[in-house]
N, C-alpha and C. Protein backbone atom coordinates (compact mmCIF):
# COMPACT_ATOMS: atom_id res chain seq x y z
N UNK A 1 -36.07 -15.26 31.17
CA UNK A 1 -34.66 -15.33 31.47
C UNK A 1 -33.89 -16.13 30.43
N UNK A 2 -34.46 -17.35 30.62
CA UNK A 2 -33.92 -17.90 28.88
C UNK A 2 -33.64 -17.52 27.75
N UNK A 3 -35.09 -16.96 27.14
CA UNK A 3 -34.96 -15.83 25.92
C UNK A 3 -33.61 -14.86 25.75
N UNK A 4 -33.48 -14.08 27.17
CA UNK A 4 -32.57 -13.24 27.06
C UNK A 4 -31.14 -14.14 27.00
N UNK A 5 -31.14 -14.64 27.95
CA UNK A 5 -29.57 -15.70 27.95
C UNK A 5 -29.17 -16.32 26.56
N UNK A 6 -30.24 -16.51 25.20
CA UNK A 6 -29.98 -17.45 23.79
C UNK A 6 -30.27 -15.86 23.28
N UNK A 7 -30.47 -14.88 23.47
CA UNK A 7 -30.42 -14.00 22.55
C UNK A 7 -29.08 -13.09 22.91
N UNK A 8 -28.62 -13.08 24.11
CA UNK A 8 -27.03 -12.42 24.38
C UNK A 8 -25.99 -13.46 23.59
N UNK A 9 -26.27 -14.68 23.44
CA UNK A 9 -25.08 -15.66 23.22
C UNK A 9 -25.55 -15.62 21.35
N UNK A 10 -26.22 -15.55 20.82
CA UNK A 10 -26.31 -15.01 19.38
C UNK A 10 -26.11 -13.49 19.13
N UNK A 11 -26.03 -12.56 20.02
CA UNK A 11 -25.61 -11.68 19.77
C UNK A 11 -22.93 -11.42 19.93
N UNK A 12 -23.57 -11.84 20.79
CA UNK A 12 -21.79 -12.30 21.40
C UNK A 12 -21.49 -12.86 19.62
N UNK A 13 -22.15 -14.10 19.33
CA UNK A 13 -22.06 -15.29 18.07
C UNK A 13 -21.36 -13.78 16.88
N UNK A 14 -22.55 -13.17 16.65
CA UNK A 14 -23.04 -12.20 15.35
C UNK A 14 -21.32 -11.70 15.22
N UNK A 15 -21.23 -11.03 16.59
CA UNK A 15 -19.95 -9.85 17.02
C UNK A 15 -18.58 -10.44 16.62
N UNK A 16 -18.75 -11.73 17.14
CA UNK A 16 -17.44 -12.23 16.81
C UNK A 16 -17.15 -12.64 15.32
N UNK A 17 -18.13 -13.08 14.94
CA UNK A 17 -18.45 -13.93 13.39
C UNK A 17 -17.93 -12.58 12.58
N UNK A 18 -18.35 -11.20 12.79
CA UNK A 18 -18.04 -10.37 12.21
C UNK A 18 -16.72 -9.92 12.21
N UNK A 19 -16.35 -9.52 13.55
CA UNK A 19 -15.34 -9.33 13.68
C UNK A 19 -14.13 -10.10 12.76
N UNK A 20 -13.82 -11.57 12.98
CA UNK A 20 -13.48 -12.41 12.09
C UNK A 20 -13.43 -12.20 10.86
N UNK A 21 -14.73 -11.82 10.39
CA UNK A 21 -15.05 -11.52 8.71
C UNK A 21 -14.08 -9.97 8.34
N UNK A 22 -13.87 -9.09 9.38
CA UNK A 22 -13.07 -7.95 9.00
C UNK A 22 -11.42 -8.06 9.33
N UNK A 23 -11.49 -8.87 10.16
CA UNK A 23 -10.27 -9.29 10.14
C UNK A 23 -9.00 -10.19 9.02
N UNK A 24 -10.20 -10.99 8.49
CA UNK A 24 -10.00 -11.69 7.14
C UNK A 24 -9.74 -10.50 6.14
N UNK A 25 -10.40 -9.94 6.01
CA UNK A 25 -10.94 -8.70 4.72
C UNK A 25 -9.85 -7.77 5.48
N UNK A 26 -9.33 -7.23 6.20
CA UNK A 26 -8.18 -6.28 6.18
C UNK A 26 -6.64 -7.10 6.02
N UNK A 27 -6.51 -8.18 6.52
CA UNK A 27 -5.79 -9.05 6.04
C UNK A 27 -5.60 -9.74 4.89
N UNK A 28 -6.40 -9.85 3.80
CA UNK A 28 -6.23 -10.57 2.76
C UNK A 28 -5.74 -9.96 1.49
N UNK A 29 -5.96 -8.69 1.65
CA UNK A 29 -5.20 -7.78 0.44
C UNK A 29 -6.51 -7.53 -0.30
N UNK A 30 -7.68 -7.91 -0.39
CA UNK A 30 -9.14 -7.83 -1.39
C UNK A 30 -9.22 -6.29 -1.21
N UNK A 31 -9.48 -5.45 -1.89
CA UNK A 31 -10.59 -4.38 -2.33
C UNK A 31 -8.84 -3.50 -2.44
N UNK A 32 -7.77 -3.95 -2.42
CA UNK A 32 -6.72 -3.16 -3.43
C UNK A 32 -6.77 -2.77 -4.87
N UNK A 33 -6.20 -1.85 -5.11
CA UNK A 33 -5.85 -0.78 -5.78
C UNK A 33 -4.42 -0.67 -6.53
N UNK A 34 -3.79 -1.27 -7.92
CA UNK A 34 -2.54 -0.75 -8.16
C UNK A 34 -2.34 0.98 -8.59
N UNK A 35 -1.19 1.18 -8.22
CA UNK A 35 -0.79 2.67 -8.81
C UNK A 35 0.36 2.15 -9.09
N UNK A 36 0.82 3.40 -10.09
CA UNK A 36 2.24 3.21 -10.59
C UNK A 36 3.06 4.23 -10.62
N UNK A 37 4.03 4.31 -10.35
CA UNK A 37 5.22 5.61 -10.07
C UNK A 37 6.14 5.37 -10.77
N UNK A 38 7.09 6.73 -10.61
CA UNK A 38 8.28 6.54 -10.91
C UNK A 38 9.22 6.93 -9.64
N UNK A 39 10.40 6.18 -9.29
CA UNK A 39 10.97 6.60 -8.40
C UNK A 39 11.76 8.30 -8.61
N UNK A 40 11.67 9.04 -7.45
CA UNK A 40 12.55 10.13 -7.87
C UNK A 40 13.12 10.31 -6.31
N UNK A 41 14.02 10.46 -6.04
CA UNK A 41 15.12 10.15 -5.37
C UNK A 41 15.38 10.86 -4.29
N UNK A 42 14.70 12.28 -5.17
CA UNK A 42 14.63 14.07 -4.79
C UNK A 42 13.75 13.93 -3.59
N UNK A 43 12.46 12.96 -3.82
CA UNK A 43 11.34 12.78 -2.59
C UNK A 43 11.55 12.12 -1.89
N UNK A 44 12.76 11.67 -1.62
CA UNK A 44 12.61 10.93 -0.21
C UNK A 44 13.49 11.32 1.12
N UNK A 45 12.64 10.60 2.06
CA UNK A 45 13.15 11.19 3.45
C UNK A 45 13.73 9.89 3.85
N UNK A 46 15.04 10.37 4.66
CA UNK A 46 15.38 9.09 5.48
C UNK A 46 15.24 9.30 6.88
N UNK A 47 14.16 8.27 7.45
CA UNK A 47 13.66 8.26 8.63
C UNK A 47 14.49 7.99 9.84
N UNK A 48 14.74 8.80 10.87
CA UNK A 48 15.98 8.81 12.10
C UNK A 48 15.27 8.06 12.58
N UNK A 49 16.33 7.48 13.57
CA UNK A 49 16.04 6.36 14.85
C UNK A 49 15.27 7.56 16.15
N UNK A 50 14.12 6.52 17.04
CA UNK A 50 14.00 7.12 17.70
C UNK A 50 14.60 7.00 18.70
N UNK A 51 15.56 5.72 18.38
CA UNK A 51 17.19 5.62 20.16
C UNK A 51 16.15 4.70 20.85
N UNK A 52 15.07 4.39 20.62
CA UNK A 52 14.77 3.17 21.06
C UNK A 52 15.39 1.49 20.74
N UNK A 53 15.10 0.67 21.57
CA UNK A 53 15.28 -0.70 21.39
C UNK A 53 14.47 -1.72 19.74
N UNK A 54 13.36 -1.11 20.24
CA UNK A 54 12.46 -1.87 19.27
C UNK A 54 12.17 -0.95 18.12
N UNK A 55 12.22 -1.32 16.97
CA UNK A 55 11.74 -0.44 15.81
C UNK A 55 10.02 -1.04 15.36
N UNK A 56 9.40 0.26 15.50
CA UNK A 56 8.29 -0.03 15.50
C UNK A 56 7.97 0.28 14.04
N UNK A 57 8.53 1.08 12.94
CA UNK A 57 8.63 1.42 12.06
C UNK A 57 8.53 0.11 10.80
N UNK A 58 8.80 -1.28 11.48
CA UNK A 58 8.89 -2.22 10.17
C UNK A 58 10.67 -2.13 9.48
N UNK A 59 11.49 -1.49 10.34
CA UNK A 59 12.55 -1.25 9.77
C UNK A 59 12.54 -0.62 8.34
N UNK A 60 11.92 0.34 7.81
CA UNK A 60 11.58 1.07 7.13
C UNK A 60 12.18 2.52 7.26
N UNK A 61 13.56 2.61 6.61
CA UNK A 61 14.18 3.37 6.86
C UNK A 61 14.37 4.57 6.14
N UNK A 62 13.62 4.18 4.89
CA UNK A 62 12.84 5.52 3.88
C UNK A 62 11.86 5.52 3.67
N UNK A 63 10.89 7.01 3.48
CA UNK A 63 9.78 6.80 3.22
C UNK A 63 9.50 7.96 2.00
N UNK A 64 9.11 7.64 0.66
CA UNK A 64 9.02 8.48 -0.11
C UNK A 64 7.32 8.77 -1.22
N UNK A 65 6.94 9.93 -0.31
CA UNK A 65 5.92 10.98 -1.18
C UNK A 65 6.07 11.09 -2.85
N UNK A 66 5.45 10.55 -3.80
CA UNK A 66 5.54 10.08 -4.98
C UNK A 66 3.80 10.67 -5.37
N UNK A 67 4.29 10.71 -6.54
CA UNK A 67 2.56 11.41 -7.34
C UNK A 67 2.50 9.71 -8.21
N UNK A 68 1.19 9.34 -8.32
CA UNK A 68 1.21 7.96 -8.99
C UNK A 68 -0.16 7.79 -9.54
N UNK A 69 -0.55 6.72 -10.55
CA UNK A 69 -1.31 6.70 -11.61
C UNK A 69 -2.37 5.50 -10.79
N UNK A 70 -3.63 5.09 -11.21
CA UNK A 70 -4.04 4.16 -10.94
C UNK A 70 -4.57 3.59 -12.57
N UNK A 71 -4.95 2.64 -12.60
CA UNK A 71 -5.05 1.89 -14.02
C UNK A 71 -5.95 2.92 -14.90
N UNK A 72 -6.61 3.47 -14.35
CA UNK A 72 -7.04 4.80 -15.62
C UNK A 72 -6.76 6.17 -15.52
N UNK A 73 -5.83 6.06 -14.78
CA UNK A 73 -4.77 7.07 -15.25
C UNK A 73 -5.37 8.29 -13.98
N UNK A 74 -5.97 8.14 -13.21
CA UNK A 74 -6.20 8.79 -12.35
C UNK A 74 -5.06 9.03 -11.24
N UNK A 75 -4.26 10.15 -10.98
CA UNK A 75 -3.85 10.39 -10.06
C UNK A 75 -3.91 10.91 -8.66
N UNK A 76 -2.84 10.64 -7.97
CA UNK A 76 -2.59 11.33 -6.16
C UNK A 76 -1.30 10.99 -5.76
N UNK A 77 -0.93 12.05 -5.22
CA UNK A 77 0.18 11.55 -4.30
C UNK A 77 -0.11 10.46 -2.71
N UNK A 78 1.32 9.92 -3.31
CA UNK A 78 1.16 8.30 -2.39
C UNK A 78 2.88 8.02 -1.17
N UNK A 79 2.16 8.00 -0.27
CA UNK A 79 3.16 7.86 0.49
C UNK A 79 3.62 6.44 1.24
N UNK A 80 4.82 6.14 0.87
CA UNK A 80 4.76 4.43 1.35
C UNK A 80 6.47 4.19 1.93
N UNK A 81 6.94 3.47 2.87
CA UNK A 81 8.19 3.29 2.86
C UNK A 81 8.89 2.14 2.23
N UNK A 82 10.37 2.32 2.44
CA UNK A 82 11.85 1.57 1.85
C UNK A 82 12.48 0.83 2.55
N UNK A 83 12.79 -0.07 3.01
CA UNK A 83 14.08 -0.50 3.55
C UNK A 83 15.05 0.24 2.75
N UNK A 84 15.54 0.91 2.00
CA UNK A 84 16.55 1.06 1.14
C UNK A 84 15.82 2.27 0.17
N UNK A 85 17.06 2.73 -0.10
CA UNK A 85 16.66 3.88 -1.47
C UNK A 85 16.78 3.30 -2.52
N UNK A 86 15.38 3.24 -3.18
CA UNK A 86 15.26 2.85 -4.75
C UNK A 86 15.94 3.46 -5.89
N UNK A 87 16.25 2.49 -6.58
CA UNK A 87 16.87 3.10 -8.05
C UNK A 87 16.00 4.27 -8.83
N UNK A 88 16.85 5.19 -9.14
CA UNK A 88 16.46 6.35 -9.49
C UNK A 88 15.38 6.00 -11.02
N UNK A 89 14.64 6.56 -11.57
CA UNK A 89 13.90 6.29 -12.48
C UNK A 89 13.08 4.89 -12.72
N UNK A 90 13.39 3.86 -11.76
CA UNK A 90 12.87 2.96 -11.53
C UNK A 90 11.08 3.31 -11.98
N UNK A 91 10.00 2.16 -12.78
CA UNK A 91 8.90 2.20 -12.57
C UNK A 91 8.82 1.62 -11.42
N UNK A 92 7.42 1.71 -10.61
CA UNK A 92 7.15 1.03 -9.60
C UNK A 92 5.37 0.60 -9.55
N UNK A 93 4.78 -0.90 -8.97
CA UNK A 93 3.76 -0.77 -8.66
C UNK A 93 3.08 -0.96 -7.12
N UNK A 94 2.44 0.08 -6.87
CA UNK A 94 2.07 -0.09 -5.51
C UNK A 94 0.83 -0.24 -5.12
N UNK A 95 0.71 -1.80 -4.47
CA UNK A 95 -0.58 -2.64 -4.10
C UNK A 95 -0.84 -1.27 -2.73
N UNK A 96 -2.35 -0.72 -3.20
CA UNK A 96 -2.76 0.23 -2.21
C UNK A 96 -4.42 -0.34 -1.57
N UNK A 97 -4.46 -0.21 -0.32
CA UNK A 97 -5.33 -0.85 0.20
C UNK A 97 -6.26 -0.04 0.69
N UNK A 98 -7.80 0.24 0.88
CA UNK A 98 -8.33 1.13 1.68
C UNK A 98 -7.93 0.83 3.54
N UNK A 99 -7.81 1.80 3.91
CA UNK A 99 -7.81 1.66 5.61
C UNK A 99 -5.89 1.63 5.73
N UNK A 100 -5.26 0.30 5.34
CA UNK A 100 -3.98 0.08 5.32
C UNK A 100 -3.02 0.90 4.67
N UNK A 101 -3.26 1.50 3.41
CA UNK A 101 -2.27 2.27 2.61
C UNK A 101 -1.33 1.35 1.95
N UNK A 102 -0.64 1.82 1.57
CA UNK A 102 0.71 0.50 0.62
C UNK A 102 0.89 -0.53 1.36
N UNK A 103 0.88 -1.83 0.75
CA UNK A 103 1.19 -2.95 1.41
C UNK A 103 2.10 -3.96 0.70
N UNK A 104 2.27 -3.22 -0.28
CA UNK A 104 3.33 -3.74 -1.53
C UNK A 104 4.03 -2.63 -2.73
N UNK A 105 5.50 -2.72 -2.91
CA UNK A 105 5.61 -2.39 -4.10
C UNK A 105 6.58 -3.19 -4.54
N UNK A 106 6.14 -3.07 -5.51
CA UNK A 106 7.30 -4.18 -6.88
C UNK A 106 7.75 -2.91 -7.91
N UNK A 107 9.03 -3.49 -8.13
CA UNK A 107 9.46 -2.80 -9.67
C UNK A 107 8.47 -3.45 -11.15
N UNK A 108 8.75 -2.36 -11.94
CA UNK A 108 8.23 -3.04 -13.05
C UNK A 108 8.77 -2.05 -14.28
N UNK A 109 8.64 -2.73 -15.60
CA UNK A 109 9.29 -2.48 -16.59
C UNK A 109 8.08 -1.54 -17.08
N UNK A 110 8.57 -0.20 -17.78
CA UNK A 110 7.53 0.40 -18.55
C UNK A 110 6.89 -0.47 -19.68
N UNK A 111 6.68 -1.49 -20.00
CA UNK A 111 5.89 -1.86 -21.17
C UNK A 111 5.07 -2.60 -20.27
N UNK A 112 5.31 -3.02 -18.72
CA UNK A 112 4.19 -3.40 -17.36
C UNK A 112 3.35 -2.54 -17.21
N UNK A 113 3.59 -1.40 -17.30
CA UNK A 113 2.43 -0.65 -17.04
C UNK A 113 0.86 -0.36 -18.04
N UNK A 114 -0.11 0.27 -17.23
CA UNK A 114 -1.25 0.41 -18.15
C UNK A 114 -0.69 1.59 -19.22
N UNK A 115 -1.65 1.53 -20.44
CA UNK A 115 -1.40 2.29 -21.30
C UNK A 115 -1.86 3.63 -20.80
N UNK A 116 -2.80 3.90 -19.93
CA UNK A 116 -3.32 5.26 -19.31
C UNK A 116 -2.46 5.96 -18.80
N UNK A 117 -1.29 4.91 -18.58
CA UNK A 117 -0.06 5.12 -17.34
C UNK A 117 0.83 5.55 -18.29
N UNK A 118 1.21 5.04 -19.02
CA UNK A 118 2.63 5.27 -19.90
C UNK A 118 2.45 6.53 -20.69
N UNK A 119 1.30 6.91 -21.06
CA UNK A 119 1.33 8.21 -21.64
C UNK A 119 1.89 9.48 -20.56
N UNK A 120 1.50 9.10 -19.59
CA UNK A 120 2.20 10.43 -18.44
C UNK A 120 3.91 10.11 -17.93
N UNK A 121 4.57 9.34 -18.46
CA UNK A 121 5.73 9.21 -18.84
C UNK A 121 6.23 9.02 -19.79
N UNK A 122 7.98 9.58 -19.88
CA UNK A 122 8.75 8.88 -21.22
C UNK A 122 9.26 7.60 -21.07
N UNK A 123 9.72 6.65 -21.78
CA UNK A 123 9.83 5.58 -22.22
C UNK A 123 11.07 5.22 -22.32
N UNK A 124 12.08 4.90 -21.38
CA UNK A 124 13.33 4.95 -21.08
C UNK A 124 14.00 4.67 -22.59
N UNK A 125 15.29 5.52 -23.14
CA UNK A 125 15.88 5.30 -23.84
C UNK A 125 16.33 3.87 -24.29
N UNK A 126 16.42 3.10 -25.60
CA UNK A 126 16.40 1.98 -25.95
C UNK A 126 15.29 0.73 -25.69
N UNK A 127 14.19 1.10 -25.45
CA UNK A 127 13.36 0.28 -25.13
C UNK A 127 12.00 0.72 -26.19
């Protein structure tokens, strides 16, 4: 009876200890991914209210389907939302997470980007 009672309470131990450990690890941003886009203006949707109280959405009121690079130049289309519609031709980089999907994007200047990256775009006039 013992045995079993110290081997349920190290098992309970294991479950939680783990649990914890994935909870950390989906929370911490580790095993991300940058990509890089360009904004195009043409792809985006602006997301209606559902006339509810609570916005479950993150107040994320655009969400725009974008084709994007990862540091060796590997592409996919990437879907992430806006508070706001981005500046047209804008670069962009988007922290992509397994399980979560976008959890960040920042602007960035084309000479920010990887060189794998900049060859599949032009190079904004005067720069």
């Amino acid at each position: 009876m013992k045995k079993n009672l110290i081997a349920g309470i190290a098992a309970v131990i294991i479950l939680v200890a783990g649990f914890i450990g994935f909870c950390m690890w989906f929370l911490s941003g580790n095993d991300s991914t940058y990509y890089y886009s360009q904004i195009d203006n043409s792809k985006v949707e602006q997301n209606e209210s559902k006339g509810g109280v609570i916005n479950f959405s993150g107040s994320m009121d655009y969400s725009y389907t974008l084709f994007a690079y990862d540091e060796n130049g590997k592409g996919k289309d990437i879907t992430f939302g806006a508070s706001r519609e981005l500046k047209e031709g804008a670069f962009i980089r988007l922290t992509v997470m397994p399980l979560r999907g976008v959890i960040e994007w920042k602007e960035v200047r084309y000479e920010e980007l990887p060189a794998s990256v900049q060859s599949s775009y032009t190079a904004p006039a005067g720069e």
